[in-house]
Protein backbone atom coordinates (compact mmCIF):
# COMPACT_ATOMS: atom_id res chain seq x y z
CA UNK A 1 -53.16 56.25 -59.85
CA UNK A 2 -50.87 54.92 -56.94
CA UNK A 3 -50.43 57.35 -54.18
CA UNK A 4 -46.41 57.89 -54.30
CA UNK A 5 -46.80 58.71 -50.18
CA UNK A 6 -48.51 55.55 -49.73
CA UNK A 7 -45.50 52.82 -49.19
CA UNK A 8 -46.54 49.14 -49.80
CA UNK A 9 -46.48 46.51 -47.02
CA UNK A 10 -43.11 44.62 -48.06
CA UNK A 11 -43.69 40.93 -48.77
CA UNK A 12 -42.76 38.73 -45.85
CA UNK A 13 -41.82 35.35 -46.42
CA UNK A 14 -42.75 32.35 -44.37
CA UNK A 15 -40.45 31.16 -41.87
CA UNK A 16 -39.79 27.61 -42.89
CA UNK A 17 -39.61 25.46 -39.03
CA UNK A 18 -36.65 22.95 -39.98
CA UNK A 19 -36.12 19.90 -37.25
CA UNK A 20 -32.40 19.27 -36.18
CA UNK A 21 -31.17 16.67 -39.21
CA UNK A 22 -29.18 13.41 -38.14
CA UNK A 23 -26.23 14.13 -39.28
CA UNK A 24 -26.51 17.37 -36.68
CA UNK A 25 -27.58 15.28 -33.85
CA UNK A 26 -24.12 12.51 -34.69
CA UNK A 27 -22.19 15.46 -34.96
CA UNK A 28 -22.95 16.79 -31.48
CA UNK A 29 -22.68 13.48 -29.62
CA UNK A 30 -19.50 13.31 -31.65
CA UNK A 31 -18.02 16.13 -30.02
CA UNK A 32 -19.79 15.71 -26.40
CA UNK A 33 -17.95 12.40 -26.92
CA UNK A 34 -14.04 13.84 -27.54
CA UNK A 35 -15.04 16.13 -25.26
CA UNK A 36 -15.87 13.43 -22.41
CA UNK A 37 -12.15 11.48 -23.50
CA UNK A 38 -10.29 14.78 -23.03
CA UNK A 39 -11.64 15.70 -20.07
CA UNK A 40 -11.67 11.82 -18.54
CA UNK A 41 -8.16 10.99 -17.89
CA UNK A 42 -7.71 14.82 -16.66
CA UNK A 43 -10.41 13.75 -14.09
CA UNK A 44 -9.07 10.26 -13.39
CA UNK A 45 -5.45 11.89 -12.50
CA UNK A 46 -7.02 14.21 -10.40
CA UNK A 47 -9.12 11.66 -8.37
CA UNK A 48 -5.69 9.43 -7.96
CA UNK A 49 -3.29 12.53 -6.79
CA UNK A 50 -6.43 13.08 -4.23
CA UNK A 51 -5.91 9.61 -3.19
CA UNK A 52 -2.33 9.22 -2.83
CA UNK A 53 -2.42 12.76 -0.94
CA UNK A 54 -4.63 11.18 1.37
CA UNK A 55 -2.56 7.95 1.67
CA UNK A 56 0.50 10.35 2.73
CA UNK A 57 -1.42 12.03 4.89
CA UNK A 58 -2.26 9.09 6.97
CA UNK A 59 1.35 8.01 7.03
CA UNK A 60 1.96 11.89 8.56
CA UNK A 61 -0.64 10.87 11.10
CA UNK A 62 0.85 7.51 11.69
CA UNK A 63 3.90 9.81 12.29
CA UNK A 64 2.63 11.87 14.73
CA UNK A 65 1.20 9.04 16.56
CA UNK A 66 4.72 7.19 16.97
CA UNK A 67 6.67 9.70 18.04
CA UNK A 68 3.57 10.53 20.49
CA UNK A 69 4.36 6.67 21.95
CA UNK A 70 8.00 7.32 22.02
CA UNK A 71 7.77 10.13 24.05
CA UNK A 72 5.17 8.71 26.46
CA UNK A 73 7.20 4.87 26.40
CA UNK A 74 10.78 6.04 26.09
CA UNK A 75 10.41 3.41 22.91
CA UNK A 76 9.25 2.60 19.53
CA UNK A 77 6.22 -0.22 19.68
CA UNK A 78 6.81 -3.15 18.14
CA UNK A 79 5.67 -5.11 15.37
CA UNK A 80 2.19 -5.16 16.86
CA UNK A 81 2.46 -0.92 16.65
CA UNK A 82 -1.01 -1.04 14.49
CA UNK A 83 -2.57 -1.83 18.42
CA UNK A 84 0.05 0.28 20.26
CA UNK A 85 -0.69 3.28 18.54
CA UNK A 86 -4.47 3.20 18.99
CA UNK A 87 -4.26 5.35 21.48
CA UNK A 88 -2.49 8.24 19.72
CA UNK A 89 -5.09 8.13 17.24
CA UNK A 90 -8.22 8.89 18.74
CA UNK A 91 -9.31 5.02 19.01
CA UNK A 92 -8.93 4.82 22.89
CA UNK A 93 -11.82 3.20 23.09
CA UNK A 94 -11.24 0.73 20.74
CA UNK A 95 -7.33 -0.16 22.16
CA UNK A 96 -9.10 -0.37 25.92
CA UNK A 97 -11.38 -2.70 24.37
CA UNK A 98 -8.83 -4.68 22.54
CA UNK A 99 -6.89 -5.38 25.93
CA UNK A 100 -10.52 -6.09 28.15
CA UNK A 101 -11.29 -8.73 25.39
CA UNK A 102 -7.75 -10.21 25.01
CA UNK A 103 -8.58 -10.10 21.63
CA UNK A 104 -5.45 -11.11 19.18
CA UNK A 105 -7.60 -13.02 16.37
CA UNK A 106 -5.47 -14.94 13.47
CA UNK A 107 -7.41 -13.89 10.02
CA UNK A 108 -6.46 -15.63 7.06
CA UNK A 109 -8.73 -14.92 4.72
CA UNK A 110 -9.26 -11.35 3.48
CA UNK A 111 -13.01 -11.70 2.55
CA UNK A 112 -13.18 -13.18 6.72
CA UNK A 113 -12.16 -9.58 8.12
CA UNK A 114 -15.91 -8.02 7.96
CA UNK A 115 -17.58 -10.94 9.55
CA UNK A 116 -15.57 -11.63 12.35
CA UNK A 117 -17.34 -10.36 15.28
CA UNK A 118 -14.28 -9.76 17.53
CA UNK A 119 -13.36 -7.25 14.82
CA UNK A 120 -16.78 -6.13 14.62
CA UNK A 121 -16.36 -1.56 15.07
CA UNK A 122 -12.60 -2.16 15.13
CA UNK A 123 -12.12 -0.74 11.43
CA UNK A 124 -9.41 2.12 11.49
CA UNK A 125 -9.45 4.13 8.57
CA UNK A 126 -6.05 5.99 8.68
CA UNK A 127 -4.70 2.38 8.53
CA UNK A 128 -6.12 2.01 5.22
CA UNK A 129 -4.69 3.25 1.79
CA UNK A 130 -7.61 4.81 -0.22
CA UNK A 131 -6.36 3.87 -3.54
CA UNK A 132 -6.37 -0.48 -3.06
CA UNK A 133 -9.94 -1.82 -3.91
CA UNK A 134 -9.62 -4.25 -1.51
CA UNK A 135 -10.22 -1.59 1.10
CA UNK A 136 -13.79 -1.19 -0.45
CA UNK A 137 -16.27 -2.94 2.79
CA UNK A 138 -13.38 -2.66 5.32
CA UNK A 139 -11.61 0.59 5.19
CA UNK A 140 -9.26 0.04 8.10
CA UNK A 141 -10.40 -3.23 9.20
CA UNK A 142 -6.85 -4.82 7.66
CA UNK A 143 -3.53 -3.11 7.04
CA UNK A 144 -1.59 -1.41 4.14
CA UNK A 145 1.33 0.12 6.65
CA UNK A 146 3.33 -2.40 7.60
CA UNK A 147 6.50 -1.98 9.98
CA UNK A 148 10.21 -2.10 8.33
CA UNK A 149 11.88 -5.30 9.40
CA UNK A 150 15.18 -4.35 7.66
CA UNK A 151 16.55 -6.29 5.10
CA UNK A 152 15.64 -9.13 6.01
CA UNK A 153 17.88 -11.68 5.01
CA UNK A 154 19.26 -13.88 7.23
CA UNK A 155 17.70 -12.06 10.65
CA UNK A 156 14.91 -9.84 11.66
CA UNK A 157 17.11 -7.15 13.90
CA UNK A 158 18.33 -4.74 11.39
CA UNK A 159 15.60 -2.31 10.61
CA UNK A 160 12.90 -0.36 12.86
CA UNK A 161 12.20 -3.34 15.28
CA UNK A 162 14.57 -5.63 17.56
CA UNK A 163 13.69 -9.16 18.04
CA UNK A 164 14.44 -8.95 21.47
CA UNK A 165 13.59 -5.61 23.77
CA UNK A 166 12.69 -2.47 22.56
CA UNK A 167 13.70 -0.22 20.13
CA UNK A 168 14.44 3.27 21.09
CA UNK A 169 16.14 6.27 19.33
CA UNK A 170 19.56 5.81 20.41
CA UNK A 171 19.40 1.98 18.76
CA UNK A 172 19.44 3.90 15.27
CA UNK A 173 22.74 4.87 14.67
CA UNK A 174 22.16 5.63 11.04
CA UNK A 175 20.02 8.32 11.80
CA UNK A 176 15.87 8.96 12.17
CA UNK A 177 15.90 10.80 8.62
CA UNK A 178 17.75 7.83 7.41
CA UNK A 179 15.61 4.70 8.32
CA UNK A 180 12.39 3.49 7.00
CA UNK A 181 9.52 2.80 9.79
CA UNK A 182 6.84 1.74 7.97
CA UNK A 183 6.12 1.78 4.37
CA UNK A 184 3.19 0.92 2.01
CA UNK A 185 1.94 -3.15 1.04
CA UNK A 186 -1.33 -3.84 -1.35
CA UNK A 187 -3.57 -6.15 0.53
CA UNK A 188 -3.64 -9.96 -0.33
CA UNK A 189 -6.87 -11.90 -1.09
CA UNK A 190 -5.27 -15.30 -0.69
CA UNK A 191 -8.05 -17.53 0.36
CA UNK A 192 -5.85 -20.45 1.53
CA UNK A 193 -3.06 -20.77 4.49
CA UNK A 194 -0.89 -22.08 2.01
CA UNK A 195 -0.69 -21.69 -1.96
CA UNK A 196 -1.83 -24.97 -4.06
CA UNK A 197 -1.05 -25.41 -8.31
CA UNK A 198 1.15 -23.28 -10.02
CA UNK A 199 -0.74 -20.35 -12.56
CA UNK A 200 0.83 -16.90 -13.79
CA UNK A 201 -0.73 -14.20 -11.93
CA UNK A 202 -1.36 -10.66 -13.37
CA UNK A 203 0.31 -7.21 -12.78
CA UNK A 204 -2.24 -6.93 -9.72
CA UNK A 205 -1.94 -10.12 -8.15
CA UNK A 206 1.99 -10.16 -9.19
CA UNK A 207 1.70 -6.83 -6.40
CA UNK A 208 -0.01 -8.48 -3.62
CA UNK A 209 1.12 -12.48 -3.62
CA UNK A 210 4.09 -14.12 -3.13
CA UNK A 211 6.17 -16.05 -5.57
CA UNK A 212 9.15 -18.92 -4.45
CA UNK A 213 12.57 -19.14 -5.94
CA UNK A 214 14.83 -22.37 -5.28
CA UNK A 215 15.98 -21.91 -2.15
CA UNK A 216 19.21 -19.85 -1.20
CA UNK A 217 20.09 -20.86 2.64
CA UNK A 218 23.94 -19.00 3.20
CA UNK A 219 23.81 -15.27 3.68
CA UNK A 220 26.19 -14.94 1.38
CA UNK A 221 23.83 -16.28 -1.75
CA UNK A 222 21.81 -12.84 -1.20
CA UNK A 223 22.57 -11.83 -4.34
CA UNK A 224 21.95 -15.30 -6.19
CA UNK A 225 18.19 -14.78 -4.76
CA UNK A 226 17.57 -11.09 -5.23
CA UNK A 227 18.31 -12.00 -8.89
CA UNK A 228 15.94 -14.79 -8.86
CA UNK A 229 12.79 -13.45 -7.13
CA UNK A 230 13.77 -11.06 -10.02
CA UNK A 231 13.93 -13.43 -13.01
CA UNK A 232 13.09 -17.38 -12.27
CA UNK A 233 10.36 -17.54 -9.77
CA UNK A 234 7.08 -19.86 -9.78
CA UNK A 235 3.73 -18.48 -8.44
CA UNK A 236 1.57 -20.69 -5.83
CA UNK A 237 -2.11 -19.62 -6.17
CA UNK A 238 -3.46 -17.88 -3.15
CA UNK A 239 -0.12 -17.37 -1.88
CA UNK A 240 -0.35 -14.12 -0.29
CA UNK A 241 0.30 -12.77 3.70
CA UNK A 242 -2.48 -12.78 5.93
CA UNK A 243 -4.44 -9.44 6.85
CA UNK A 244 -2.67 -7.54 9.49
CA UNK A 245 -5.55 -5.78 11.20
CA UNK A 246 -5.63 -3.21 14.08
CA UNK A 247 -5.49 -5.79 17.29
CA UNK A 248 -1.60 -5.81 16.29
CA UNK A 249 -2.20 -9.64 14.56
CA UNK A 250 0.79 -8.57 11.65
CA UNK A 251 3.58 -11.39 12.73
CA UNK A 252 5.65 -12.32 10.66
CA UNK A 253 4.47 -10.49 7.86
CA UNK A 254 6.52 -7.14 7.87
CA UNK A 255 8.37 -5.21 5.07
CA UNK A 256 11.62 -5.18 4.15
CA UNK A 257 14.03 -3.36 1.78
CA UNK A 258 15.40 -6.22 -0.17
CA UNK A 259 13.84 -5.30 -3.49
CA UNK A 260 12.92 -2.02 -4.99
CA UNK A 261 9.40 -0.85 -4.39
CA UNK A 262 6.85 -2.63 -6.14
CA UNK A 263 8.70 -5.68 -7.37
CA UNK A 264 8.67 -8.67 -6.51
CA UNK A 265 7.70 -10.10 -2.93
CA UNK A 266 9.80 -13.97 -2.89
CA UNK A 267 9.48 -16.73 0.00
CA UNK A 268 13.27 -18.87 -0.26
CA UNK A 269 12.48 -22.13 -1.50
CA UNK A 270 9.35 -23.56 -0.56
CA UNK A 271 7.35 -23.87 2.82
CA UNK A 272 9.35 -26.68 4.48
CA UNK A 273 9.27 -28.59 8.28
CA UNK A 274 13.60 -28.02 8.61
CA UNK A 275 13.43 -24.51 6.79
CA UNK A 276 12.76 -20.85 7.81
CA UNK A 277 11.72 -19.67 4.11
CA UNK A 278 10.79 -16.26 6.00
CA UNK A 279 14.02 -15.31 7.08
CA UNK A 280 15.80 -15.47 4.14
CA UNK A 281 12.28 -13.67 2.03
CA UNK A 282 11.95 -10.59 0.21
CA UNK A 283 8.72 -8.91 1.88
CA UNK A 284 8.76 -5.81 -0.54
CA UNK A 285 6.84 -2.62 -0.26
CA UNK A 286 4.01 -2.30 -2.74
CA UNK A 287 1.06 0.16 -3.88
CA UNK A 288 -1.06 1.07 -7.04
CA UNK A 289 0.23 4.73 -6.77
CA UNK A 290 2.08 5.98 -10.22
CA UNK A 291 5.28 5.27 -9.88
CA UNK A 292 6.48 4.33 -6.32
CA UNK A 293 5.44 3.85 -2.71
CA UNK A 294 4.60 6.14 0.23
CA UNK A 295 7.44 5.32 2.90
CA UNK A 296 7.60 7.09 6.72
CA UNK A 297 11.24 7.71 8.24
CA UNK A 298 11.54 7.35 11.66
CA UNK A 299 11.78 10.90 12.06
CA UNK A 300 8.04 11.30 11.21
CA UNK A 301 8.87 12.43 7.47
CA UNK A 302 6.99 11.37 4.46
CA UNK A 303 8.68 10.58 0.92
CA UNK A 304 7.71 9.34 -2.43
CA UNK A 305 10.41 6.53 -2.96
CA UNK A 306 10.43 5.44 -6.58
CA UNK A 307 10.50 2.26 -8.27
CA UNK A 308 13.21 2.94 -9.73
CA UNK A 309 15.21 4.05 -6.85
CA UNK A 310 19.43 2.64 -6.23
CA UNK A 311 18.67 -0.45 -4.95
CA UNK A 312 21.52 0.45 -2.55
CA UNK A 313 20.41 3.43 -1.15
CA UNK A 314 16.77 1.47 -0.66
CA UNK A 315 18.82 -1.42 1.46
CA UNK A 316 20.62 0.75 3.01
CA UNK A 317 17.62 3.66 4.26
CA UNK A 318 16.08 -0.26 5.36
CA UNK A 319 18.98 -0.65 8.34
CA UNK A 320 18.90 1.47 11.27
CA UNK A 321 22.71 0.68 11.78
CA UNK A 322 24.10 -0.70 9.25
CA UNK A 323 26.93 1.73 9.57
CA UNK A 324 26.32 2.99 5.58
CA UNK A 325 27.52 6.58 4.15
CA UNK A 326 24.77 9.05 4.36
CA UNK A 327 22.50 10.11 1.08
């Protein structure tokens, strides 16, 4: 007879060991997967508004350093400021060097700049805008700050230069808050002095090359060209500005205001003997920052001019004394 105090040893089944099916191991790399394309583009923005705070920061510094020179000079530096400004940057060294050596080297090609030994240590990195690829191998040994020429049709001695003596405060009657110094231009890779065979560049190259209208000669066909380097221009391959580097070597490629931020940069008719195509060009300020372009006022502030900005307001912020109604 079974002892009612006596309890039975329940009846444990056996654990079955199941692997992890297929369909369990595609549904987790599915969702790692989303999970990596949500999170992506959050970390892409993120990694670009790093950048472009840098880029602005450097323009502060750039800034600093010019108002540093005017205050030591009683005057701006000219269009050679990249050199001038050495000094004020922490690169004594490297400007005292510059002027022992007599060192002002023409580069033309951008892939040149690292090799050339007389530019060999001179890299500057506050010259350099973190967010163009081209900066990869150089960082500073060529230029993305270029100086505001004005608007630069028709003459060079509107905007935060002269083309003879020097430019000091008093020479900007508009006002420091209200005149562009030095704004932001994409690097070219143009491997020629001059462009050869026509091709349709791409959105990047479109940035850092130049295209050629027909050619507009009278200051008073300004608008006939700004609406063809708009509309009906042809593209020369390779036909980009040389490097500017940090030896001052920028002439005659400034910036000026002629066309909204990161349109289109336009040489007046094509490279002639009898013809100035320069004087009469569109040298317009470009980056690969969302939107718009860094720009410095020649009171040491930074803003974020848009692409979209009045095309008015743009020429006229481009003048130091051009006389125009304050924004």
């Amino acid at each position: 007879m079974e002892n009612k105090y006596i309890r039975r040893r329940p009846h444990w089944k056996p654990r079955s060991h199941r692997g992890v099916t297929i369909v369990e191991i595609l549904v987790i790399i599915a969702v790692i997967s989303l999970l990596i394309a949500l999170l992506l583009p959050a970390v892409q923005a993120a990694r670009r508004t790093a950048l472009a705070i840098q880029c602005k920061n450097n323009l502060y510094q750039i800034g600093r350093a010019l108002h540093e020179f005017e205050s030591q000079h009683r005057a701006y530096p000219d269009a050679s400021y990249s050199k001038e400004l050495l000094p004020h940057l922490d690169q004594k060294a490297l400007f005292e060097r510059i002027n022992a050596d007599n060192v002002l080297h023409g580069v033309l090609v951008l892939a040149q700049v690292p090799s050339c030994p007389k530019l060999s240590g001179a890299a500057v990195p506050v010259y350099a805008c973190p967010e163009d690829p081209l900066q990869q191998g150089i960082n500073g040994l060529a230029l993305n700050y270029l100086l505001n020429k004005g608007t630069g049709y028709g003459g060079y001695d509107d905007g935060f230069k002269k083309t003879m003596g020097e430019l000091k405060p008093s020479d900007i009657s508009d006002g420091l808050s209200n005149t562009v110094a030095i704004s932001e231009k994409l690097l070219s890779p143009r491997k020629k002095a001059f462009g050869e065979g026509l091709y349709h560049p791409t959105t990047d190259e479109a940035l850092r090359n130049y295209a050629s209208t027909d050619q507009f000669s009278s200051p008073s066909q300004r608008g006939e060209f700004l609406n063809a380097c708009s509309t009906n221009v042809v593209w020369l391959k390779d036909h980009g500005p040389r490097p500017c580097t940090p030896q001052g070597n920028c002439l005659p490629h400034l910036l000026n205001t002629l066309m909204p931020p990161n349109s289109h940069s336009c040489m007046n008719g094509f490279d002639s003997f009898d013809w100035d195509p320069g004087r009469y060009a569109a040298f317009t300020a470009t980056s690969l920052h969302s939107g718009g372009v860094h720009t410095l006022f020649a009171d040491g502030s930074v803003r974020f001019v848009a692409n979209n900005v009045h095309v008015p307001l743009w020429q006229a912020i481009g003048t130091r004394n051009g006389g125009e109604v304050a924004f």
